[in-house]
Protein backbone atom coordinates (compact mmCIF):
# COMPACT_ATOMS: atom_id res chain seq x y z
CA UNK A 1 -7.43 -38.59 -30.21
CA UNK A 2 -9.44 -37.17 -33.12
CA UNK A 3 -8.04 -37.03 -36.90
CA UNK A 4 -8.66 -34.67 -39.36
CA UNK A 5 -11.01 -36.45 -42.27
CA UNK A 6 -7.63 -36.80 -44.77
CA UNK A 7 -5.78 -39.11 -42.29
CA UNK A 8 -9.23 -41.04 -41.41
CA UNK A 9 -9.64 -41.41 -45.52
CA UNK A 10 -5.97 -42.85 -45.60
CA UNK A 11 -7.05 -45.14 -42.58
CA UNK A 12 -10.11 -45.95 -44.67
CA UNK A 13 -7.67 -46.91 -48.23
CA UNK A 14 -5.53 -48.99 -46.03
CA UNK A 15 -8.77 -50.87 -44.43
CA UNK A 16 -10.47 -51.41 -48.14
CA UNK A 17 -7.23 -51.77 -49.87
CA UNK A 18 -7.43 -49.05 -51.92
CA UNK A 19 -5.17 -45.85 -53.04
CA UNK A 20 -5.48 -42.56 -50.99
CA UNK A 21 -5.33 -39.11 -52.72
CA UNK A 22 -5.70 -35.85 -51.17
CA UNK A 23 -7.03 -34.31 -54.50
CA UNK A 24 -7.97 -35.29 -57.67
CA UNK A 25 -4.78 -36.07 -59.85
CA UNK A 26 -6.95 -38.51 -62.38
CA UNK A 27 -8.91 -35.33 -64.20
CA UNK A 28 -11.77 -37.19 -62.63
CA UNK A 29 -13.75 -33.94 -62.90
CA UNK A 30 -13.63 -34.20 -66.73
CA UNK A 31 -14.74 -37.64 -67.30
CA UNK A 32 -17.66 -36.98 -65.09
CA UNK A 33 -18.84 -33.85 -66.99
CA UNK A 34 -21.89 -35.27 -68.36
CA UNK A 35 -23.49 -36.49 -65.86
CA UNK A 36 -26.05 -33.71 -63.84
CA UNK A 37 -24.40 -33.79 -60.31
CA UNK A 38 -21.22 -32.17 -62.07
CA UNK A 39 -22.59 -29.46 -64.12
CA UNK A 40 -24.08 -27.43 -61.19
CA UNK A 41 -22.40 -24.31 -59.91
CA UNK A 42 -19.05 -23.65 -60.14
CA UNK A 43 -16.10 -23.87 -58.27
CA UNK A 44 -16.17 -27.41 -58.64
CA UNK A 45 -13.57 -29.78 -56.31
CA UNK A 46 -12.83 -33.46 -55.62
CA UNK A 47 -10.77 -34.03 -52.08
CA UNK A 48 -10.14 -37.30 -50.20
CA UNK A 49 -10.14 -39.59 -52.79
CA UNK A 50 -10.27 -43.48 -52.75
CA UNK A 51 -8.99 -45.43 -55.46
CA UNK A 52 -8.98 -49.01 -56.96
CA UNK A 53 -8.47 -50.92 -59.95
CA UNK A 54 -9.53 -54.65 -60.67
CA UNK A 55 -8.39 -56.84 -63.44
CA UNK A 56 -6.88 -55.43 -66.35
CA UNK A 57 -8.23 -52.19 -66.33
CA UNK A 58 -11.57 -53.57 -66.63
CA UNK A 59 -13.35 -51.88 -63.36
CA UNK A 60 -12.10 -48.90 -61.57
CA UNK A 61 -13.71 -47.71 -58.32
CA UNK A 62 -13.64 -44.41 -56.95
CA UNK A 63 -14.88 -42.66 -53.51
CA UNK A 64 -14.13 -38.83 -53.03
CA UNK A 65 -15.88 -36.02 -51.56
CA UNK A 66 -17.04 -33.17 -53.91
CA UNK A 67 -18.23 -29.90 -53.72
CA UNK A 68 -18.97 -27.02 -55.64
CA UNK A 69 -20.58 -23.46 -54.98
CA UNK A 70 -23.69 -21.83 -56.63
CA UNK A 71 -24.05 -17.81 -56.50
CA UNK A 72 -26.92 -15.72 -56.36
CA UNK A 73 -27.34 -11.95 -56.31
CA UNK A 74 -24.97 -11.46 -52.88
CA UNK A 75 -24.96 -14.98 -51.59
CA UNK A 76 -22.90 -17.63 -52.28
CA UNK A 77 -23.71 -21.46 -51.15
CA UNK A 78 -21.32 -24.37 -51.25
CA UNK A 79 -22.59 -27.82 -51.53
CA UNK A 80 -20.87 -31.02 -50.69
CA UNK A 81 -21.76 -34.76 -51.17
CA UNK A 82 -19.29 -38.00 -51.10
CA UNK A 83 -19.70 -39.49 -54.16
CA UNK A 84 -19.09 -43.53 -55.16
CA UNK A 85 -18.22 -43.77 -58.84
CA UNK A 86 -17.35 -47.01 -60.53
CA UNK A 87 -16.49 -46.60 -64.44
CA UNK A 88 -16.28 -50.46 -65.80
CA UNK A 89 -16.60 -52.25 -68.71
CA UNK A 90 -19.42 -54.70 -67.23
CA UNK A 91 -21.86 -51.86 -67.42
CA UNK A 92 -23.98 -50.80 -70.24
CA UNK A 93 -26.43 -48.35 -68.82
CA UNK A 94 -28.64 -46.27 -71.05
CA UNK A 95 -28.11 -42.26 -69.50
CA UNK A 96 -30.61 -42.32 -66.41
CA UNK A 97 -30.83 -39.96 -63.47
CA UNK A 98 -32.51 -41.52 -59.97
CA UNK A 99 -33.29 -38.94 -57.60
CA UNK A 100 -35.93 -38.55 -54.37
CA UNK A 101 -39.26 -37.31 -55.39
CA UNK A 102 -40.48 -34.51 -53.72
CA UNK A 103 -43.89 -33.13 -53.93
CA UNK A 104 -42.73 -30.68 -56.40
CA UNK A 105 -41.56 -33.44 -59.31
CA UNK A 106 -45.83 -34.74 -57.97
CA UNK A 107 -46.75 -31.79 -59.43
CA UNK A 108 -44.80 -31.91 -62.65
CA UNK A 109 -46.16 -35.78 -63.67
CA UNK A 110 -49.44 -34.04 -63.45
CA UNK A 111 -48.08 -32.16 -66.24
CA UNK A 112 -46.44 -34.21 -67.96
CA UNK A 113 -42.80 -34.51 -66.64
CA UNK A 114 -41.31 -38.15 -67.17
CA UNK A 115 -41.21 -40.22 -64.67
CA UNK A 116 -40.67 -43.84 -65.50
CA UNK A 117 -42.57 -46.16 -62.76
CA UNK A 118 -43.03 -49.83 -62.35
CA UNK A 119 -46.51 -51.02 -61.64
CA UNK A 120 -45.11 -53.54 -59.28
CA UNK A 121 -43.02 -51.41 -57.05
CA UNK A 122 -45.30 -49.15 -56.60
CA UNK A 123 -42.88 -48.10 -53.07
CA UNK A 124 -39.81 -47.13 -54.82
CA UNK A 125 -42.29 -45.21 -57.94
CA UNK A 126 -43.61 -43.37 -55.13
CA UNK A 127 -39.89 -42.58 -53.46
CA UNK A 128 -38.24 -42.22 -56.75
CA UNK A 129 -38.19 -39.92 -59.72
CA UNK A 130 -36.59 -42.17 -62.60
CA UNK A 131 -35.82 -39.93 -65.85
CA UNK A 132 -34.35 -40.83 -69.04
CA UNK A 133 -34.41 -40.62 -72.92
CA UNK A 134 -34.98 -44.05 -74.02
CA UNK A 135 -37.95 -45.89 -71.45
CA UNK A 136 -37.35 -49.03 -72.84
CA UNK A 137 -33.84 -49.46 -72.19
CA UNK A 138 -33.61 -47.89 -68.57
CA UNK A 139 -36.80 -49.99 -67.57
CA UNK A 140 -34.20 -52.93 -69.06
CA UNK A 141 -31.47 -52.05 -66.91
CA UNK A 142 -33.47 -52.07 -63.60
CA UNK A 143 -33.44 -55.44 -62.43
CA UNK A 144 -35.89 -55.99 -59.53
CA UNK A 145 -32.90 -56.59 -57.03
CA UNK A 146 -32.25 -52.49 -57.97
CA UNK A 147 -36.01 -51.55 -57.58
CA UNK A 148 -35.91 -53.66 -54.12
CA UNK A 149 -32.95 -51.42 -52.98
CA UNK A 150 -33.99 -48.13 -53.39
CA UNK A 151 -37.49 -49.09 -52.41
CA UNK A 152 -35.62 -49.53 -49.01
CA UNK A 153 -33.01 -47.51 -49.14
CA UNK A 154 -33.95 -44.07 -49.28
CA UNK A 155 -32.51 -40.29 -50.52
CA UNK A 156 -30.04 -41.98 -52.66
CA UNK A 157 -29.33 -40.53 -56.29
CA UNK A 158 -27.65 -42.52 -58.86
CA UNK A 159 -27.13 -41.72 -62.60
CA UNK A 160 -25.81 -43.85 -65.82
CA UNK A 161 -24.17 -43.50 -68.71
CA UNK A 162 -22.55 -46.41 -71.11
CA UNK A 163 -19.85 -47.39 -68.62
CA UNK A 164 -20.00 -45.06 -66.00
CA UNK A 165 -22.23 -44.90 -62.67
CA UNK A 166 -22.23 -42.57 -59.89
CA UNK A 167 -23.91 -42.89 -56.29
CA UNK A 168 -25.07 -40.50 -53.62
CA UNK A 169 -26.90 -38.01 -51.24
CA UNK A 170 -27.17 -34.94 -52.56
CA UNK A 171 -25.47 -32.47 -50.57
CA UNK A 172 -24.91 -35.16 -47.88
CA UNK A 173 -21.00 -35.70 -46.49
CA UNK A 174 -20.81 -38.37 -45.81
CA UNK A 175 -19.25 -39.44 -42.21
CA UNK A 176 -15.54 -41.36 -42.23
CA UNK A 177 -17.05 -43.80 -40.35
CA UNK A 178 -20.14 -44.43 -43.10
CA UNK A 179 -17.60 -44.95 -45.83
CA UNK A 180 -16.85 -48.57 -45.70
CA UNK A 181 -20.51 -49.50 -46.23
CA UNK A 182 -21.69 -46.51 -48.40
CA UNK A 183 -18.72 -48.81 -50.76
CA UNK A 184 -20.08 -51.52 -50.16
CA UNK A 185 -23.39 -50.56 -51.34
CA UNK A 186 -21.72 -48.90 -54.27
CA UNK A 187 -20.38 -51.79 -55.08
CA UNK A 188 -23.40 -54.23 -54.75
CA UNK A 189 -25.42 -51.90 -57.09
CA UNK A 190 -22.53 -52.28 -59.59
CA UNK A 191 -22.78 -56.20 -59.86
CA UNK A 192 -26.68 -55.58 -59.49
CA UNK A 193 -26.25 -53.48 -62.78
CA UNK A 194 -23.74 -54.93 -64.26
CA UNK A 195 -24.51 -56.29 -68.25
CA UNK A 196 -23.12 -59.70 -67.92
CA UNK A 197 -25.01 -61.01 -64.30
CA UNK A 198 -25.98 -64.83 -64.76
């Protein structure tokens, strides 16, 4: 028997012990407003969303599909990602974007676009385009347990700000049955991140 991808989400909430909603009755959409995955297109929509709180309002975790639609002259595209987005109040994070390099953002450091590398990854500097305004501060926040996992996990994109961090593959949906471990790993870059690690 097959299910639609709403009941396999609900199957999903039950499994992590999380709440299920069909669409997004938090105003998720505005909180997430500054960060560059949210301002593209238009016609912007969060579906099948996952939701949990722990401790006293101190970390909330959220796992939802997105999508929005960019138009051009006659054609119209629509892109959708699943998105993991944890807003707590163990992160500090100066505003950051992480994205795959391509050959194109190659091009660009030849003149002059910012891309903050670390001499000794030189693996994930070569897989990653790292962006932000204040160097100092985002080279801070990587830990080398980060810098290990995207220099072997690949195609991920994660961005910062103050509180709030968001995790995915652009204009990847992400299968039901990849969602338990794409929160998992969501979750493990949170602690990785987080401002008060031992």
């Amino acid at each position: 028997m097959s299910y639609d991808r709403s009941t396999q989400f609900r199957n999903i909430a039950l499994q992590l012990e999380m709440q299920y909603s069909a669409e997004d009755e938090w105003g998720l959409l505005n909180l997430l407003k500054d960060f560059q995955l949210f301002r593209r297109g238009h016609s912007r929509k969060i579906t099948n969303l996952l939701y949990r709180q722990i401790g006293m309002l101190e970390t909330e975790i959220h796992v939802f599909d997105y999508r929005y639609v960019i138009s051009s002259n006659n054609s119209r595209r629509v892109f959708k990602q699943t998105v993991f987005f944890v807003h707590s109040k163990k992160l500090g994070l100066p505003q950051f974007l992480l994205k795959p390099e391509n050959f194109f953002h190659k091009i660009g450091q030849l003149l002059g676009m910012q891309d903050i590398d670390f001499e000794q990854y030189p693996k994930f500097s070569d897989q990653y385009l790292l962006r932000g305004a204040d160097e100092d501060y985002i080279r801070a926040s990587f830990p080398d347990e980060a810098l290990q996992f995207f220099t072997i996990e690949k195609n991920w994109s994660l961005e910062g700000l103050n509180y709030y961090l968001i995790f995915y593959q652009k204009n990847r949906l992400l299968l039901p049955s990849q969602i338990v471990d794409f929160y998992r790993k969501g979750m493990h870059l949170h602690e990785i991140l987080a401002s008060d690690r031992p």
